[in-house]
Every structure is written in C-alpha cells, then in structure tokens.
N, C-alpha and C. Protein backbone atom coordinates (compact mmCIF):
# COMPACT_ATOMS: atom_id res chain seq x y z
N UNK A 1 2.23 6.45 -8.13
CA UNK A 1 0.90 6.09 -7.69
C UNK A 1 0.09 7.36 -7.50
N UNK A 2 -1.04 7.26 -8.24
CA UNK A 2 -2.05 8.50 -8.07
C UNK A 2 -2.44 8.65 -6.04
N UNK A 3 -2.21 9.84 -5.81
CA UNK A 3 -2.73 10.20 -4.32
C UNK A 3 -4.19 9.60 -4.14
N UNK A 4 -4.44 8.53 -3.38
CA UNK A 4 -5.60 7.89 -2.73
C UNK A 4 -6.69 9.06 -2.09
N UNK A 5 -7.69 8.90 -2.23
CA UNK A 5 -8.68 9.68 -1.49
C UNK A 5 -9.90 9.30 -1.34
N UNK A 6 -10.95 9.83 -0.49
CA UNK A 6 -12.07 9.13 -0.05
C UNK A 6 -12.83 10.45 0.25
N UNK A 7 -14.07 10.56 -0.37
CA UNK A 7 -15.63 11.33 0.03
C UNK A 7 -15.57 10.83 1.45
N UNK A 8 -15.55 12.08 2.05
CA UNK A 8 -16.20 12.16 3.63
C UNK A 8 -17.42 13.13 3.93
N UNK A 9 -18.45 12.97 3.37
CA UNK A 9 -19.78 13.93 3.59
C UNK A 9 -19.10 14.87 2.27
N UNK A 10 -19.28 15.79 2.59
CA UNK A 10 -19.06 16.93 1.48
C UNK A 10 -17.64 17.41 1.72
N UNK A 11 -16.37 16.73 1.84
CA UNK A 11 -14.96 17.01 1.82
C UNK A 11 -14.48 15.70 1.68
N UNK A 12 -13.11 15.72 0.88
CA UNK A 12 -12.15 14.85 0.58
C UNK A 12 -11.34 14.79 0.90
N UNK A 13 -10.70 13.54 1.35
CA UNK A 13 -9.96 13.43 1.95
C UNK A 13 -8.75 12.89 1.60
N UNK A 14 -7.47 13.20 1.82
CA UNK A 14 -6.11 13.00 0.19
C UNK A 14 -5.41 12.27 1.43
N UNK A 15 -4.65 10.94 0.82
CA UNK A 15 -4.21 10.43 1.87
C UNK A 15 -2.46 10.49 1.26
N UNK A 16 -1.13 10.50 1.74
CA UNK A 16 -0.56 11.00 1.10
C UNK A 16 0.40 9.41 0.92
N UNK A 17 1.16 9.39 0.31
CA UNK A 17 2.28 7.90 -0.57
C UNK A 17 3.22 8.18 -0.04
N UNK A 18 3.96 7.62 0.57
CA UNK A 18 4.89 7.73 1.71
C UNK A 18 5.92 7.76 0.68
N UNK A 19 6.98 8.27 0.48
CA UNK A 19 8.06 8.45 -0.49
C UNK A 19 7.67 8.91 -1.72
N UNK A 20 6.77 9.30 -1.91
CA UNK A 20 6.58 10.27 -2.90
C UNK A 20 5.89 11.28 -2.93
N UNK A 21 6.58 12.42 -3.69
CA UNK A 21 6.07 13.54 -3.96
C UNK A 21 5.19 13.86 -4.64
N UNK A 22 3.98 14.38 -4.51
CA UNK A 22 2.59 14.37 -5.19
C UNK A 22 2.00 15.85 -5.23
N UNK A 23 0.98 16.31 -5.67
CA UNK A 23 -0.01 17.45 -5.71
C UNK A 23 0.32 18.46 -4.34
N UNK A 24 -0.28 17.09 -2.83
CA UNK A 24 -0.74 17.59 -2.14
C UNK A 24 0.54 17.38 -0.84
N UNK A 25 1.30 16.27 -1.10
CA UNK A 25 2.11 15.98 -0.15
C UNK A 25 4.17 16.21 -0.45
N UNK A 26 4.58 15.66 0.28
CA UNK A 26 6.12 16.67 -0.15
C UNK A 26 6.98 15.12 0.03
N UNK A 27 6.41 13.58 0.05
CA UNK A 27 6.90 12.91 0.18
C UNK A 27 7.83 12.41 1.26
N UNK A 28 7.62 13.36 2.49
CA UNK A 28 8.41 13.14 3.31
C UNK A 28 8.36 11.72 3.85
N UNK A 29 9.58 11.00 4.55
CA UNK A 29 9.16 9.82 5.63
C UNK A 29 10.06 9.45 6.49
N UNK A 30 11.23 10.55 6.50
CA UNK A 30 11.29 10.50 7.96
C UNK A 30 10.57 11.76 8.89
N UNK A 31 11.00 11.25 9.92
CA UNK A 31 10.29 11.79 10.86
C UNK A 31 11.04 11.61 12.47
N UNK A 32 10.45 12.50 13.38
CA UNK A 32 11.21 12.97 14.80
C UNK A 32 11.50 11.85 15.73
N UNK A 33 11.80 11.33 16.43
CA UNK A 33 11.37 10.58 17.29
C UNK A 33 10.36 10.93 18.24
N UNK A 34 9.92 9.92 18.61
CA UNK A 34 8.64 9.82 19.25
C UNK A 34 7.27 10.50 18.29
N UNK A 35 7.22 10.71 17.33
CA UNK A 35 6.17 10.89 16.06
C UNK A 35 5.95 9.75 15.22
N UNK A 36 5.28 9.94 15.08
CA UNK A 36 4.23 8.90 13.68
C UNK A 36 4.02 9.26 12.14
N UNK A 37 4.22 8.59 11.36
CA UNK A 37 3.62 9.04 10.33
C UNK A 37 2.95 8.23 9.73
N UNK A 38 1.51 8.52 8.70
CA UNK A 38 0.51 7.55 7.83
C UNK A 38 0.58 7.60 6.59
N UNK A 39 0.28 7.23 5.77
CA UNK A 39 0.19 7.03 4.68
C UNK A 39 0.41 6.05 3.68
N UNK A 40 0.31 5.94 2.30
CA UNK A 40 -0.18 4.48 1.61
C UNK A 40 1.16 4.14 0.90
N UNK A 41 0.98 2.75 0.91
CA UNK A 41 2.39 2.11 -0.27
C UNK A 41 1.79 1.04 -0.99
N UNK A 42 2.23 1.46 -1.98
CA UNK A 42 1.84 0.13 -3.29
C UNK A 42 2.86 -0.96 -3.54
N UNK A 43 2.61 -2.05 -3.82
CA UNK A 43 3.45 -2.65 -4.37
C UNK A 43 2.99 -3.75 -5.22
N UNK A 44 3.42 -4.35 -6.75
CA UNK A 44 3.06 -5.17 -7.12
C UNK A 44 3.45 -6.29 -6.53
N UNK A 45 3.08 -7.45 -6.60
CA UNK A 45 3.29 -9.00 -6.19
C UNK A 45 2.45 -9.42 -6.88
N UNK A 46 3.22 -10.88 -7.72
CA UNK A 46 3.05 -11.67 -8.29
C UNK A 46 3.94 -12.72 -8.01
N UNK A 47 3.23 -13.80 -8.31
CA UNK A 47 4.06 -14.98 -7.79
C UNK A 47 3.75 -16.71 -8.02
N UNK A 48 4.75 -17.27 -8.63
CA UNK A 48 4.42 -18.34 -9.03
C UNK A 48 3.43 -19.37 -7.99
N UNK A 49 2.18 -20.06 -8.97
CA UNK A 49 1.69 -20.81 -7.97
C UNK A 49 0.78 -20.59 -7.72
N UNK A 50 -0.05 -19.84 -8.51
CA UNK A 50 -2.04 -19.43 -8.77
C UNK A 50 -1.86 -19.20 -7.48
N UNK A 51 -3.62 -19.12 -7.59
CA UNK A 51 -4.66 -18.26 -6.43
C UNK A 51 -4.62 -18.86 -5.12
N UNK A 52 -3.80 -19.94 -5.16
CA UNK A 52 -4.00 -20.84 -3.79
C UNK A 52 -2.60 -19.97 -3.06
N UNK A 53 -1.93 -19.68 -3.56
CA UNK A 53 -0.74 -19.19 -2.72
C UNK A 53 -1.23 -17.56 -2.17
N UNK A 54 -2.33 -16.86 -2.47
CA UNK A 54 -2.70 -15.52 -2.01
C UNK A 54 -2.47 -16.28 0.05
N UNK A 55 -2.79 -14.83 0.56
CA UNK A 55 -2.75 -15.18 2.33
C UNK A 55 -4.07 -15.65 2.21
N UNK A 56 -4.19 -15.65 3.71
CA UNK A 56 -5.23 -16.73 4.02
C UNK A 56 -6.47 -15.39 4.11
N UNK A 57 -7.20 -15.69 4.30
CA UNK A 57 -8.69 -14.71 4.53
C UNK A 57 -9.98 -15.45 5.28
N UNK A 58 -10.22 -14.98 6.77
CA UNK A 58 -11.46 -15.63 7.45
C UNK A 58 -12.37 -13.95 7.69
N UNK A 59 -13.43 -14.57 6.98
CA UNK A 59 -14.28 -13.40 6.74
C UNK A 59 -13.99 -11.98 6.41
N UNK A 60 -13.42 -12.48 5.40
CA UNK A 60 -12.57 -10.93 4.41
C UNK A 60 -11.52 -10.33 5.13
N UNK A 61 -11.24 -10.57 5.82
CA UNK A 61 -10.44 -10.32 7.10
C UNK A 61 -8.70 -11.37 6.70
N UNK A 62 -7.51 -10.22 6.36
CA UNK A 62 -6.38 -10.56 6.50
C UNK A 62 -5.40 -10.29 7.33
N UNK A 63 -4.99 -11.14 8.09
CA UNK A 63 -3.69 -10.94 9.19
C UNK A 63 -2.67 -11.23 8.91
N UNK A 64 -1.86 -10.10 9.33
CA UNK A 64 -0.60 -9.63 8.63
C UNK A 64 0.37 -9.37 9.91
N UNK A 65 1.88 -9.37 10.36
CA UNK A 65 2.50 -9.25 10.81
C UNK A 65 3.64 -8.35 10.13
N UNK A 66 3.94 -6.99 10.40
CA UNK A 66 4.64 -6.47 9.86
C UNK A 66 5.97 -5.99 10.98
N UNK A 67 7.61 -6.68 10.19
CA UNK A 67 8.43 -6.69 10.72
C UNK A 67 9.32 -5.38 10.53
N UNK A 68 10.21 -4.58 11.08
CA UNK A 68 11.21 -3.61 10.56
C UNK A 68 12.31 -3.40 11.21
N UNK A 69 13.44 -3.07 10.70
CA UNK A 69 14.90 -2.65 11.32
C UNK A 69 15.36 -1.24 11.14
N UNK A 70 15.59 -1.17 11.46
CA UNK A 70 16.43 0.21 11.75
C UNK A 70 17.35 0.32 11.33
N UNK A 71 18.23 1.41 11.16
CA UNK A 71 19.73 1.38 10.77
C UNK A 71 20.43 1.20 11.69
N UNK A 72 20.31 0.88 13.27
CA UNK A 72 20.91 0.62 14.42
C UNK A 72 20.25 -1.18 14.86
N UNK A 73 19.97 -1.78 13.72
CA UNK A 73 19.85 -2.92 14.20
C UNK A 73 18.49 -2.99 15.13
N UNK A 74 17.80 -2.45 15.54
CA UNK A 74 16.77 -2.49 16.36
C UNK A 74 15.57 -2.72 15.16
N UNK A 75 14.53 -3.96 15.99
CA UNK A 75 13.55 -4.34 15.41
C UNK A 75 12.24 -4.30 16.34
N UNK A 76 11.25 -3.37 15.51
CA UNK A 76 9.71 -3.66 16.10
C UNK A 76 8.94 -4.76 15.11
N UNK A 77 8.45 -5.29 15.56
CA UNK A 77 6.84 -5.66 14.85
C UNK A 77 5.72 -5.38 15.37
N UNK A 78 4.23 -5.79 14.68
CA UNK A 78 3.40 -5.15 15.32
C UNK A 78 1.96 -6.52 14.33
N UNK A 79 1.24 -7.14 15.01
CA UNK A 79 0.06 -7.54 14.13
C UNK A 79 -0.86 -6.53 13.75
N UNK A 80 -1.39 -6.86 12.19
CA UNK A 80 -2.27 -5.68 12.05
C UNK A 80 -3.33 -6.74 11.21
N UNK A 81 -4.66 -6.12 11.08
CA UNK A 81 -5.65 -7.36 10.06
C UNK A 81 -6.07 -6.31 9.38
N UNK A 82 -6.20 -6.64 7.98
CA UNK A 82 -6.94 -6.09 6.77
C UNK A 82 -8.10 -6.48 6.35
N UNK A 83 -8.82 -5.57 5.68
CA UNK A 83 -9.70 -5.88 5.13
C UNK A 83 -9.84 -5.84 3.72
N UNK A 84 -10.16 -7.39 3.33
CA UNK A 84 -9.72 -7.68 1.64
C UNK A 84 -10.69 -6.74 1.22
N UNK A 85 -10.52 -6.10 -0.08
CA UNK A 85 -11.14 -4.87 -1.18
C UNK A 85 -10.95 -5.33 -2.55
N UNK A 86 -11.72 -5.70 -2.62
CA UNK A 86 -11.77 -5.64 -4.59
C UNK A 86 -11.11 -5.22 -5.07
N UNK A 87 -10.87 -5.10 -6.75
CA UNK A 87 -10.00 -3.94 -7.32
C UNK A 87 -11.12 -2.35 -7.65
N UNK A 88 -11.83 -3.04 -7.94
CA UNK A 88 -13.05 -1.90 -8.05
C UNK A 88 -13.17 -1.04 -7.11
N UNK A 89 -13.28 -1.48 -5.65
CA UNK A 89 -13.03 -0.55 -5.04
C UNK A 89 -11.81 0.34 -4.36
N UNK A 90 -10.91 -0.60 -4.63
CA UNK A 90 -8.98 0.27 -4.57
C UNK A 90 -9.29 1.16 -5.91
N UNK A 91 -9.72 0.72 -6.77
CA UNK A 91 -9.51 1.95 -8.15
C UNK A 91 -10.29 3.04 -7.87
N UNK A 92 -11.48 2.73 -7.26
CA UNK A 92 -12.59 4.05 -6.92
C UNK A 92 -11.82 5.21 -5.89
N UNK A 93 -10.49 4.24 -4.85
CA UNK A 93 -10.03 4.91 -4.03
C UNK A 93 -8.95 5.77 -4.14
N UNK A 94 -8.14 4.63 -5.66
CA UNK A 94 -7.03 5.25 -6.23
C UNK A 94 -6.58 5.30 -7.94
N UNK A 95 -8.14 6.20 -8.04
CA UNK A 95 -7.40 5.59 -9.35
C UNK A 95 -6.89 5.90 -10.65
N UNK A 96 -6.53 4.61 -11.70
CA UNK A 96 -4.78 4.24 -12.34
C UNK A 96 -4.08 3.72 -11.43
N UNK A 97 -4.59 2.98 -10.53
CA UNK A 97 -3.55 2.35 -9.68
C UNK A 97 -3.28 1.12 -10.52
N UNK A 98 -4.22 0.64 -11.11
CA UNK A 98 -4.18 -0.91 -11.85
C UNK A 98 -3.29 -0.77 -13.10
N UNK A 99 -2.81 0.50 -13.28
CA UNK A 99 -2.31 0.77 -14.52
C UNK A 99 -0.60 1.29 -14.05
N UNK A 100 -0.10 0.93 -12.82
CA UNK A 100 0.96 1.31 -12.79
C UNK A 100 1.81 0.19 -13.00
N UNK A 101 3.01 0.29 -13.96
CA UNK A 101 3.77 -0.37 -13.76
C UNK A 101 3.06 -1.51 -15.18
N UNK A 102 2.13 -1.51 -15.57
CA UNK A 102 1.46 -2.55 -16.94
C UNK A 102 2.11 -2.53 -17.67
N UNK A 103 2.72 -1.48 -18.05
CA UNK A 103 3.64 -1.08 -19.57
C UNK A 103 5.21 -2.47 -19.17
N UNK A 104 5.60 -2.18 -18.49
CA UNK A 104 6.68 -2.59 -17.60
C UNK A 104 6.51 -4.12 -17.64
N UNK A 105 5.29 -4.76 -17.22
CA UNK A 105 4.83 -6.15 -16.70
C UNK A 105 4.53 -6.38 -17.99
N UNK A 106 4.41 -6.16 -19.29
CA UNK A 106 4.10 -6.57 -20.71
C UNK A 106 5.25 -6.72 -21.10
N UNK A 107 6.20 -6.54 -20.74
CA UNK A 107 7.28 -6.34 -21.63
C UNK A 107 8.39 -7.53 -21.31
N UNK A 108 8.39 -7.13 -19.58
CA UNK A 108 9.41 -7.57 -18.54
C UNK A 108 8.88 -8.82 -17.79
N UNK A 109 7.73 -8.60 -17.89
CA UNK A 109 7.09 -9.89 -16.84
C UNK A 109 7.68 -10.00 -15.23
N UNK A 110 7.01 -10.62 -14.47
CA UNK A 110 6.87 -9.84 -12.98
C UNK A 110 8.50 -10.34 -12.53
N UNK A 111 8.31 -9.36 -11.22
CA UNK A 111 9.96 -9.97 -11.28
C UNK A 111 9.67 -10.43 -9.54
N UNK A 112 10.55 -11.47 -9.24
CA UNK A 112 10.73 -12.34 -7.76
C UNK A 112 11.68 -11.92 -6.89
C-alpha cells in the first residue's frame, strides 16, 4: 500500500502502514507497554450479497466495534465511528490504493 498523506497548509503529512516498511516508516508494530501506536491498514473485502450487505451508515457516519486478543488471552474492545469517503477521495489520500491486489482479483477472484 502506497504511504497515505494529506496537505496540511504548506506541509505534508505521511501517515505510516502499520506492518510495513515504506519510504518514510520502518514498519514497526510492536510497541512498549503503556504506548500507542497509529497508523493505516488496508484490506480488501468483498462479499457475496450486493450493496445491501455493506454496514449500516446514518449520516455518512459508520459504527464500528473493534475487538482484539493478545497472546495472553486478554481482550480489549473499544467503539469507534467512521466517516464514509468515496474512492476518489481515499485515492487523493492514497494513491494506487484501488490498484492493489487487481492483478490478483482478475485472476483469483475475491477470496472469503
């Protein structure tokens, strides 16, 4: 995935892909305890069952619940809401993002 970035006045701003190594970032993702880390993940999804099966959306606005484990069995979650984006503007943010993985999905068709 091309490194995401965004015009902030007259500087740019590189946001880095969490497991991968890029230009600007070293792919790291772990990290210390009691630290944080940010950054973007892609993933395709596709899925039988058209446009009616996308999540739900009340005023562009998607809520999401994201679950995780640990290697010690310990689980956080946390609600978070999105804001739906075009592709036009994910490509303006990242882009060849629409082009990852096409070669792959022509050939192979999506996988479940």
């Amino acid at each position: 995935m091309p490194e995401p970035s965004a015009n902030i006045g007259e500087h740019t701003k590189l946001y880095p892909v969490l497991g991968q190594r890029g230009l600007h970032f070293d792919g790291e993702t772990v990290i210390d305890a009691g630290c944080s880390i940010s950054g973007m993940v892609y993933y395709i999804y596709e899925c039988y069952g058209g446009g009616g099966w996308g999540p739900d959306t009340t005023d562009q606005q998607i809520n999401a619940t994201f679950r995780v484990s640990d290697g010690f069995r310990s689980t956080s979650r946390c609600s978070v809401r999105f804001t739906h984006k075009s592709l036009e503007e994910i490509k303006a943010f990242a882009p060849g993002i629409d082009m990852i993985d096409a070669k792959q999905m022509e050939t192979d068709g999506p996988e479940c």
